[in-house]
C-alpha atoms as a PDB file:
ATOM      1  CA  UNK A   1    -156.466  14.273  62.646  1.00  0.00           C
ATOM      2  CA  UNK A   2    -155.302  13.546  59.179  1.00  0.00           C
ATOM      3  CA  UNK A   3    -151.892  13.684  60.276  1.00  0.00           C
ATOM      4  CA  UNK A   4    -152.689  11.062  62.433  1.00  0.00           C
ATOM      5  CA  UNK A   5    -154.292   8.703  60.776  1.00  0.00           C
ATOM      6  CA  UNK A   6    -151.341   8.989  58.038  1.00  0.00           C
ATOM      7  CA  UNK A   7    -148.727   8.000  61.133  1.00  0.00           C
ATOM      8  CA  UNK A   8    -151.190   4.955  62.227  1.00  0.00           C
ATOM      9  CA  UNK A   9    -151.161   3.818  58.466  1.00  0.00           C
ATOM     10  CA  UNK A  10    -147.646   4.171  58.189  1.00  0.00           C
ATOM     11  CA  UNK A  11    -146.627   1.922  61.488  1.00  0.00           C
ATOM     12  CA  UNK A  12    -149.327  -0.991  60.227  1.00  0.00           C
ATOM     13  CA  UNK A  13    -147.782  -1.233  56.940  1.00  0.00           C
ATOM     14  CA  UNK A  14    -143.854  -0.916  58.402  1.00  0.00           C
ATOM     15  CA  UNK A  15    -145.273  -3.977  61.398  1.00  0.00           C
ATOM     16  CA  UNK A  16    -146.847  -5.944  58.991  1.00  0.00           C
ATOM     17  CA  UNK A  17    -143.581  -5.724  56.405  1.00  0.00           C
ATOM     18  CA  UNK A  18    -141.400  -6.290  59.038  1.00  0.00           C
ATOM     19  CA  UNK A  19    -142.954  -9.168  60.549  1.00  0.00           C
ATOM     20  CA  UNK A  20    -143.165 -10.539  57.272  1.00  0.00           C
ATOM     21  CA  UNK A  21    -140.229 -10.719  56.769  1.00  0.00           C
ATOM     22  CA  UNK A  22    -138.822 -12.167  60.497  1.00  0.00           C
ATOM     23  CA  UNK A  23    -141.243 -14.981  59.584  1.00  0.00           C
ATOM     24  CA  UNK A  24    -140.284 -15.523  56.446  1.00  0.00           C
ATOM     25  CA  UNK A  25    -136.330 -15.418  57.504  1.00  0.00           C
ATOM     26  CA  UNK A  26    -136.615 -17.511  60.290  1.00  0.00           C
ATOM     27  CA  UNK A  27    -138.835 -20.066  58.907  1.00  0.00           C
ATOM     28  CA  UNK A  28    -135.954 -21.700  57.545  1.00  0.00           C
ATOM     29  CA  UNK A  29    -133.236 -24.075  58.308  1.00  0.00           C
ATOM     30  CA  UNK A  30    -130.166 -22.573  57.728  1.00  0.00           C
ATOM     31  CA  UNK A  31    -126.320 -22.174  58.971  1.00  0.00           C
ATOM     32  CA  UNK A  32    -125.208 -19.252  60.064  1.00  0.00           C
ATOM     33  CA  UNK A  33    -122.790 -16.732  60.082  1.00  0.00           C
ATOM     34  CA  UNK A  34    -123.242 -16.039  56.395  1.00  0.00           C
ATOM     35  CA  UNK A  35    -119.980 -14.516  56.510  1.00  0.00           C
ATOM     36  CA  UNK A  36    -116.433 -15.647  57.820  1.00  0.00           C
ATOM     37  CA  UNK A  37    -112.881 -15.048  57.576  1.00  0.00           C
ATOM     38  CA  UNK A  38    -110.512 -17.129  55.827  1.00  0.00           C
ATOM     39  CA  UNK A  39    -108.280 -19.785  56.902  1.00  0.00           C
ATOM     40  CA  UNK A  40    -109.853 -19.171  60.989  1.00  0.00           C
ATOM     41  CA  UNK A  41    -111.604 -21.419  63.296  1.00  0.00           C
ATOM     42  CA  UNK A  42    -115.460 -20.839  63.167  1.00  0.00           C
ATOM     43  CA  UNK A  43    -118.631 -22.134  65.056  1.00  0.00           C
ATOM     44  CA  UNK A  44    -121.316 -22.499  62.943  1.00  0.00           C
ATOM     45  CA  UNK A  45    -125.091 -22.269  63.906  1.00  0.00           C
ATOM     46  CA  UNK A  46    -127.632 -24.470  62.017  1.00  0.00           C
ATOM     47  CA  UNK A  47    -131.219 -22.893  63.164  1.00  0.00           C
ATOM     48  CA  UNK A  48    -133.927 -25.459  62.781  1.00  0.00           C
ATOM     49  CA  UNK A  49    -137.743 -24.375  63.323  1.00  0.00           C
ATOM     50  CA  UNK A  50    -140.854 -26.712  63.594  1.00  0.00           C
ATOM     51  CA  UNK A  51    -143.343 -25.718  60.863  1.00  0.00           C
ATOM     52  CA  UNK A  52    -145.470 -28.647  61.184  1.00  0.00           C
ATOM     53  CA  UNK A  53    -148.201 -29.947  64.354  1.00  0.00           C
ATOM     54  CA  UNK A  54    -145.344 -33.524  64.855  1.00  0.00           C
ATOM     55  CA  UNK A  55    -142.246 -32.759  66.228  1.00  0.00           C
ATOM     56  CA  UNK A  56    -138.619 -32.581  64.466  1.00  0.00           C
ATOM     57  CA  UNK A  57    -137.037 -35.682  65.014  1.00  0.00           C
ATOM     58  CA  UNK A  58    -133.551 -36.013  63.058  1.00  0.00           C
ATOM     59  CA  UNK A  59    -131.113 -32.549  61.241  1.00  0.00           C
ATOM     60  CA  UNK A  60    -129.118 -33.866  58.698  1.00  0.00           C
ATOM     61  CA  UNK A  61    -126.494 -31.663  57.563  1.00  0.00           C
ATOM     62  CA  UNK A  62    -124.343 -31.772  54.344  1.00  0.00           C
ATOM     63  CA  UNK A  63    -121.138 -29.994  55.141  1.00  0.00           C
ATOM     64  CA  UNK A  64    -120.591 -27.532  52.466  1.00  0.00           C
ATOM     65  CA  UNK A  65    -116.745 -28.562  50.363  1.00  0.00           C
ATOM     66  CA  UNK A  66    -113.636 -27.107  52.019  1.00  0.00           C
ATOM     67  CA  UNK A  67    -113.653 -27.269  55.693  1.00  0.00           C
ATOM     68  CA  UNK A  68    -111.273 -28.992  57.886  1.00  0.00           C
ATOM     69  CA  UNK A  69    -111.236 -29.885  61.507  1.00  0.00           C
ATOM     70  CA  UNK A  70    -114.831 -30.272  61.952  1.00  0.00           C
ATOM     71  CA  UNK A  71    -115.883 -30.979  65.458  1.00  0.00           C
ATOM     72  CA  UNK A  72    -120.187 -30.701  66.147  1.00  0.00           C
ATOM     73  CA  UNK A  73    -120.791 -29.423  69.991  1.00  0.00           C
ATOM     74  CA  UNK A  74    -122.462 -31.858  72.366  1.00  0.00           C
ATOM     75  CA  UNK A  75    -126.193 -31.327  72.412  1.00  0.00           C
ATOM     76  CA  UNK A  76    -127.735 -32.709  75.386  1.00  0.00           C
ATOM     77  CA  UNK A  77    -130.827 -34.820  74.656  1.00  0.00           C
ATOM     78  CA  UNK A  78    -129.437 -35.865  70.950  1.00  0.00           C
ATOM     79  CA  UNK A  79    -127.236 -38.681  69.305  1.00  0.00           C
ATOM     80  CA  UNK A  80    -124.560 -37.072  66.965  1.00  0.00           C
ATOM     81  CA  UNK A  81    -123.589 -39.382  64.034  1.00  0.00           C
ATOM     82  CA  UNK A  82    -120.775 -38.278  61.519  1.00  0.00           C
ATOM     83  CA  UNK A  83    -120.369 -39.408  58.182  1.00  0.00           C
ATOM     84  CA  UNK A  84    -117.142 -39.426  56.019  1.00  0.00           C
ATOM     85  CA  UNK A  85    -115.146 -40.126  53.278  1.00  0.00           C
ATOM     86  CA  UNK A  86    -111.385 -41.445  53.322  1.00  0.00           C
ATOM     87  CA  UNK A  87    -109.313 -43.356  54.967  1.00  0.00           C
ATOM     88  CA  UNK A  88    -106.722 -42.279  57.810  1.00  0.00           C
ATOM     89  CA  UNK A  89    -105.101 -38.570  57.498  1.00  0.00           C
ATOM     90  CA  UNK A  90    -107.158 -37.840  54.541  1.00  0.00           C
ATOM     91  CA  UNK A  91    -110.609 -39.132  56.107  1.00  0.00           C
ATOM     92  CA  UNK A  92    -112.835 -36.024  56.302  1.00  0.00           C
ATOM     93  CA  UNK A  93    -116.096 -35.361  57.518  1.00  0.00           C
ATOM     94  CA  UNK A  94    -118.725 -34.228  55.300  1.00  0.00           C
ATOM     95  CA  UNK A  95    -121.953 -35.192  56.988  1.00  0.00           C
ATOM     96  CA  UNK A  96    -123.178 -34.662  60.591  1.00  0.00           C
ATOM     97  CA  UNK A  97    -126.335 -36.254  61.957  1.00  0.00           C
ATOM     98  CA  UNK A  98    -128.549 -34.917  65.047  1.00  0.00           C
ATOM     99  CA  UNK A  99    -131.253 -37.725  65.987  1.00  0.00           C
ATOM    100  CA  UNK A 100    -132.752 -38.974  69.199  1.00  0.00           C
ATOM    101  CA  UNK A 101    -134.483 -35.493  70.585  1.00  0.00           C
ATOM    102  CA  UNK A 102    -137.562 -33.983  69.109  1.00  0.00           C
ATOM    103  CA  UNK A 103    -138.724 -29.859  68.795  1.00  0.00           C
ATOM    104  CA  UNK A 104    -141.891 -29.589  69.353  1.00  0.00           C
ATOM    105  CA  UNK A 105    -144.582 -27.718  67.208  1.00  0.00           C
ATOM    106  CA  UNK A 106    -143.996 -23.673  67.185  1.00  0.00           C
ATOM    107  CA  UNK A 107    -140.540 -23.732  68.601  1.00  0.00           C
ATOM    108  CA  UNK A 108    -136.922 -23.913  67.352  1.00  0.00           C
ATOM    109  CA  UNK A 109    -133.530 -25.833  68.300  1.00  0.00           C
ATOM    110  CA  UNK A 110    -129.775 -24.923  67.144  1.00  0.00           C
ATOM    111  CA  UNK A 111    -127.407 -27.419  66.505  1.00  0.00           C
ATOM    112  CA  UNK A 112    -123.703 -25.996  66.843  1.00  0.00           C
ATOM    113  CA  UNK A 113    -119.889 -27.191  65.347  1.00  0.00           C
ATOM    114  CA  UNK A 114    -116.512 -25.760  64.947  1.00  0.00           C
ATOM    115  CA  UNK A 115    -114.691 -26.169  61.776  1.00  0.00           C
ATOM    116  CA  UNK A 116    -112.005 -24.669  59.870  1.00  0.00           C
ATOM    117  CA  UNK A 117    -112.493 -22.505  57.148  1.00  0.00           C
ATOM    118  CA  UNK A 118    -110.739 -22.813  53.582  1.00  0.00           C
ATOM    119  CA  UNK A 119    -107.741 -20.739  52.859  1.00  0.00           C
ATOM    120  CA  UNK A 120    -109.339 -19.108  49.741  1.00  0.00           C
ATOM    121  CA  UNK A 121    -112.388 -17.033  49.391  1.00  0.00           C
ATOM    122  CA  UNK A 122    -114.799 -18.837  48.483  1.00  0.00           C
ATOM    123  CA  UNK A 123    -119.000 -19.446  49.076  1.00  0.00           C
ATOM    124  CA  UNK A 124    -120.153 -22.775  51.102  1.00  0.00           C
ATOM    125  CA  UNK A 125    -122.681 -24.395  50.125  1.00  0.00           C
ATOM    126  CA  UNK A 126    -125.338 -25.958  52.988  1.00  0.00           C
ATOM    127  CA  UNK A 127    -127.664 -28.749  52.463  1.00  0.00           C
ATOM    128  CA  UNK A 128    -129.587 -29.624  55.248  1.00  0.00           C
ATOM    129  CA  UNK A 129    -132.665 -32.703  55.812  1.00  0.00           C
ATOM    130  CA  UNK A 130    -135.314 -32.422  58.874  1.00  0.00           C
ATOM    131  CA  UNK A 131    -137.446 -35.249  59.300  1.00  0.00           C
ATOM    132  CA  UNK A 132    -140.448 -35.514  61.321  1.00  0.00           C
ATOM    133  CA  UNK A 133    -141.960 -38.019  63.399  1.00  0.00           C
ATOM    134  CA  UNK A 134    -144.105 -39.214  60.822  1.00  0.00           C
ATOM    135  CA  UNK A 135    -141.123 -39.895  58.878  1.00  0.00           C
ATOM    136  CA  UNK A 136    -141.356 -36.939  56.356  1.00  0.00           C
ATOM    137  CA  UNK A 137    -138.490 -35.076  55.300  1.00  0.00           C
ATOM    138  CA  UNK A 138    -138.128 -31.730  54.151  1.00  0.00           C
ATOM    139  CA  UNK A 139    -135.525 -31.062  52.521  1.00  0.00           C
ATOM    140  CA  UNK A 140    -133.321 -27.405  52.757  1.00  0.00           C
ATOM    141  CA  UNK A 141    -131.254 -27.794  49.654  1.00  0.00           C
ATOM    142  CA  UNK A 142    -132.422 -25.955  46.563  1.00  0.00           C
ATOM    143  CA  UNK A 143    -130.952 -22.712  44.781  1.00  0.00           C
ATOM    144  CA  UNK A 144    -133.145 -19.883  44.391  1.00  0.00           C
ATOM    145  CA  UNK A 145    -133.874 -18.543  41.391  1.00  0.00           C
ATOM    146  CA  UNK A 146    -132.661 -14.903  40.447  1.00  0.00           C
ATOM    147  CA  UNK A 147    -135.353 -12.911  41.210  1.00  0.00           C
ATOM    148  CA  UNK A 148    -135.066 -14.185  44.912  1.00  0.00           C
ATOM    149  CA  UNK A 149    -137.664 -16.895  45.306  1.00  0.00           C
ATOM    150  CA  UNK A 150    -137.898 -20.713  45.101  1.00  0.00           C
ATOM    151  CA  UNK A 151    -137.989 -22.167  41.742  1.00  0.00           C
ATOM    152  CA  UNK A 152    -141.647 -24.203  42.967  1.00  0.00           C
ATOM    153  CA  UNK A 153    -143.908 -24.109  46.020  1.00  0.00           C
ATOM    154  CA  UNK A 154    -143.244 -27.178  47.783  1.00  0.00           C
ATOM    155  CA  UNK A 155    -143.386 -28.092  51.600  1.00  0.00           C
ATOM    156  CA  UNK A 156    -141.319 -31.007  51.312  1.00  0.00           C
ATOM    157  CA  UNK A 157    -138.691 -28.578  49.708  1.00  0.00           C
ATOM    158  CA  UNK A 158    -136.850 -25.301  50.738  1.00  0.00           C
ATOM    159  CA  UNK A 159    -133.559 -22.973  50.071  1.00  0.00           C
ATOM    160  CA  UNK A 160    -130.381 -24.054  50.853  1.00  0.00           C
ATOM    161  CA  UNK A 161    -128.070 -21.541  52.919  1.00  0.00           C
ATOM    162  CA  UNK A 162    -124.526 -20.468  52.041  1.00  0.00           C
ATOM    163  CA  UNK A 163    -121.534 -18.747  53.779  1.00  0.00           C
ATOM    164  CA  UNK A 164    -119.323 -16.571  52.507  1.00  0.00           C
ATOM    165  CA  UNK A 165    -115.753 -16.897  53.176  1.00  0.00           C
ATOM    166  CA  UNK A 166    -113.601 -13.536  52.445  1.00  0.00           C
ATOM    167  CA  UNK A 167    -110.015 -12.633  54.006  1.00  0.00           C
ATOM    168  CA  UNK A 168    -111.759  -9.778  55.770  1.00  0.00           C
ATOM    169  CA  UNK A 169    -115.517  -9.082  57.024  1.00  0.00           C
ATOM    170  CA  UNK A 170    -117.676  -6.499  55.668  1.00  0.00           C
ATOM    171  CA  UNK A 171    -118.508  -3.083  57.380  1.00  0.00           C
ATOM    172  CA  UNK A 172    -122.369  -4.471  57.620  1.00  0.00           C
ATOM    173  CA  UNK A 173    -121.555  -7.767  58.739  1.00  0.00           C
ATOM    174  CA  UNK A 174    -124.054  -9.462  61.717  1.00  0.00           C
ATOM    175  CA  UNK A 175    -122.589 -12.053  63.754  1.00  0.00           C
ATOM    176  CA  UNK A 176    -125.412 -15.040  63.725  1.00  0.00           C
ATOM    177  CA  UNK A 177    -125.244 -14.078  67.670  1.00  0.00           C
ATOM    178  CA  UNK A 178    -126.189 -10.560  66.946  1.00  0.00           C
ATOM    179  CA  UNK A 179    -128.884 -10.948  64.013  1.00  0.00           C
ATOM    180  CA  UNK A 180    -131.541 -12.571  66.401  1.00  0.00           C
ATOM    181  CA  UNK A 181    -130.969  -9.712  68.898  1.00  0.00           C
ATOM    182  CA  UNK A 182    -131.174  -7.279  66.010  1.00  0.00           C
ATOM    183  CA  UNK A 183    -134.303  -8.520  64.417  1.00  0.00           C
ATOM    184  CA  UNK A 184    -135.581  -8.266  68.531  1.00  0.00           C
ATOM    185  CA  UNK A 185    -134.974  -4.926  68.927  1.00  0.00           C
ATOM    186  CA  UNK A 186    -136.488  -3.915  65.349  1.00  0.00           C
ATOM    187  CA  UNK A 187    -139.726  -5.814  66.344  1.00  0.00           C
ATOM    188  CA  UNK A 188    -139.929  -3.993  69.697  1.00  0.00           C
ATOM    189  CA  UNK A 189    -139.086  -0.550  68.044  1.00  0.00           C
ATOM    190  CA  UNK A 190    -142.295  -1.719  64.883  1.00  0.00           C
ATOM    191  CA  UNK A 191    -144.399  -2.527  68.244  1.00  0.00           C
ATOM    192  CA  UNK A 192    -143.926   0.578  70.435  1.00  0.00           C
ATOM    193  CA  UNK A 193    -144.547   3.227  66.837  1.00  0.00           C
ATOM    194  CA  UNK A 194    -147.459   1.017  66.153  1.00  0.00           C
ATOM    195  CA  UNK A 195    -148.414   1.159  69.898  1.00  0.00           C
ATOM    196  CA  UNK A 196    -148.037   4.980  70.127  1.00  0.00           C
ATOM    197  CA  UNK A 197    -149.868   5.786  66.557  1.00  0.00           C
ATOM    198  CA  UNK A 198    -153.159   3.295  68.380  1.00  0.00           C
ATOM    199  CA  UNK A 199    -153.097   5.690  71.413  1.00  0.00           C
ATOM    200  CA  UNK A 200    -153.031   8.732  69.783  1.00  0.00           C
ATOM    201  CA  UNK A 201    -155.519   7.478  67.424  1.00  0.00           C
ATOM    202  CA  UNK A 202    -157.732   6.151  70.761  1.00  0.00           C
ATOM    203  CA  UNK A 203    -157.464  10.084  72.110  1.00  0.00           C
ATOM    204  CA  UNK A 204    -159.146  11.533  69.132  1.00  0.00           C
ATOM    205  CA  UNK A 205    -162.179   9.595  69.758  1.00  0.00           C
ATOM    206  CA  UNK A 206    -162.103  10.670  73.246  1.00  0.00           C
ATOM    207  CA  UNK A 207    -165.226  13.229  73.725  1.00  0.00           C
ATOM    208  CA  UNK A 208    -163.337  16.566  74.353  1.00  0.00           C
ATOM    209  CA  UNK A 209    -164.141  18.072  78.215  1.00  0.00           C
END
């Protein structure tokens, strides 16, 4: 019985940790893979949630310094605007604008583009803006502090997102195709313990025949 009631405790701390911390990671805006070769041709995911009851109406993007060749995806329902600087061969692109669609409250869009990675190893640097429909804008571009955690509590105000760019990728690395299947499968495993510690939990208060 004790045993029991130790394995129920257990799964409802690991669920509520681990749901925690899916929340808190995709809560925000942020470009993904956070890892990528050098010198290759990547796509590049920018994951944009609605936190707020008005819909998302415009993703502003700051490209992070050192990519080339940057090309955004067509996304039906959207206007894409690019902003750059130069003239000619040496123009370069180092905004991109998504406006004219909406997400709704509770749900989440992604906004893809190709570019070309710099030569050296290196760590981009992602700055994104959503606005809503009521014309607020939160912006995605502060540096955390070392312990981890924003510098201030602010809802108008979140952490930027970086990449890094190596000449080869890490053992651990998660593709940005694989995480969200990952952090699936890790929710479904923290569901079925939590599931099985409740019905063994359920049969002890059974009356015994």
């Amino acid at each position: 019985m004790k045993f029991k009631k130790k394995i129920f405790t257990a799964s409802a701390i690991a669920l509520t940790i681990f749901t925690l911390t899916a929340q808190s990671a995709l809560a925000h805006v942020a470009v993904t893979p956070a890892e990528v070769v050098t010198a290759s041709r990547q796509d590049f995911s920018v994951g944009v949630p609605n936190e707020k009851d008005i819909p998302t109406t415009s993703v502003r993007l700051v490209l992070a310094e050192g990519l080339s060749s940057v090309t955004p995806y067509v996304k039906p329902g959207w206007d894409i605007e690019m902003k750059t600087s130069g003239e000619g061969e040496d123009a370069n692109i180092t905004e991109i604008i998504w406006s004219g669609g909406k997400i709704s409250q509770g749900l989440r869009d992604v906004f893809v583009f190709r570019a070309m990675t710099p030569a050296d190893e290196t760590t981009l640097v992602w700055k994104a803006y959503q606005t809503y429909s009521d014309g607020t804008v939160v912006s995605w571009d502060q540096e955390e502090s070392e312990d981890g955690h924003d510098e201030a509590e602010d809802e108008t105000k979140g952490p930027q997102s970086e990449t890094k760019v190596v000449k080869a990728l890490s053992t651990d690395h998660v593709s940005e195709k694989e995480s969200p299947q990952l952090l699936n499968w890790v929710a479904y495993g923290a569901l079925l313990i939590a599931a099985v510690s409740l019905a063994l939990n359920f049969r002890t208060l059974l009356p015994k025949k």
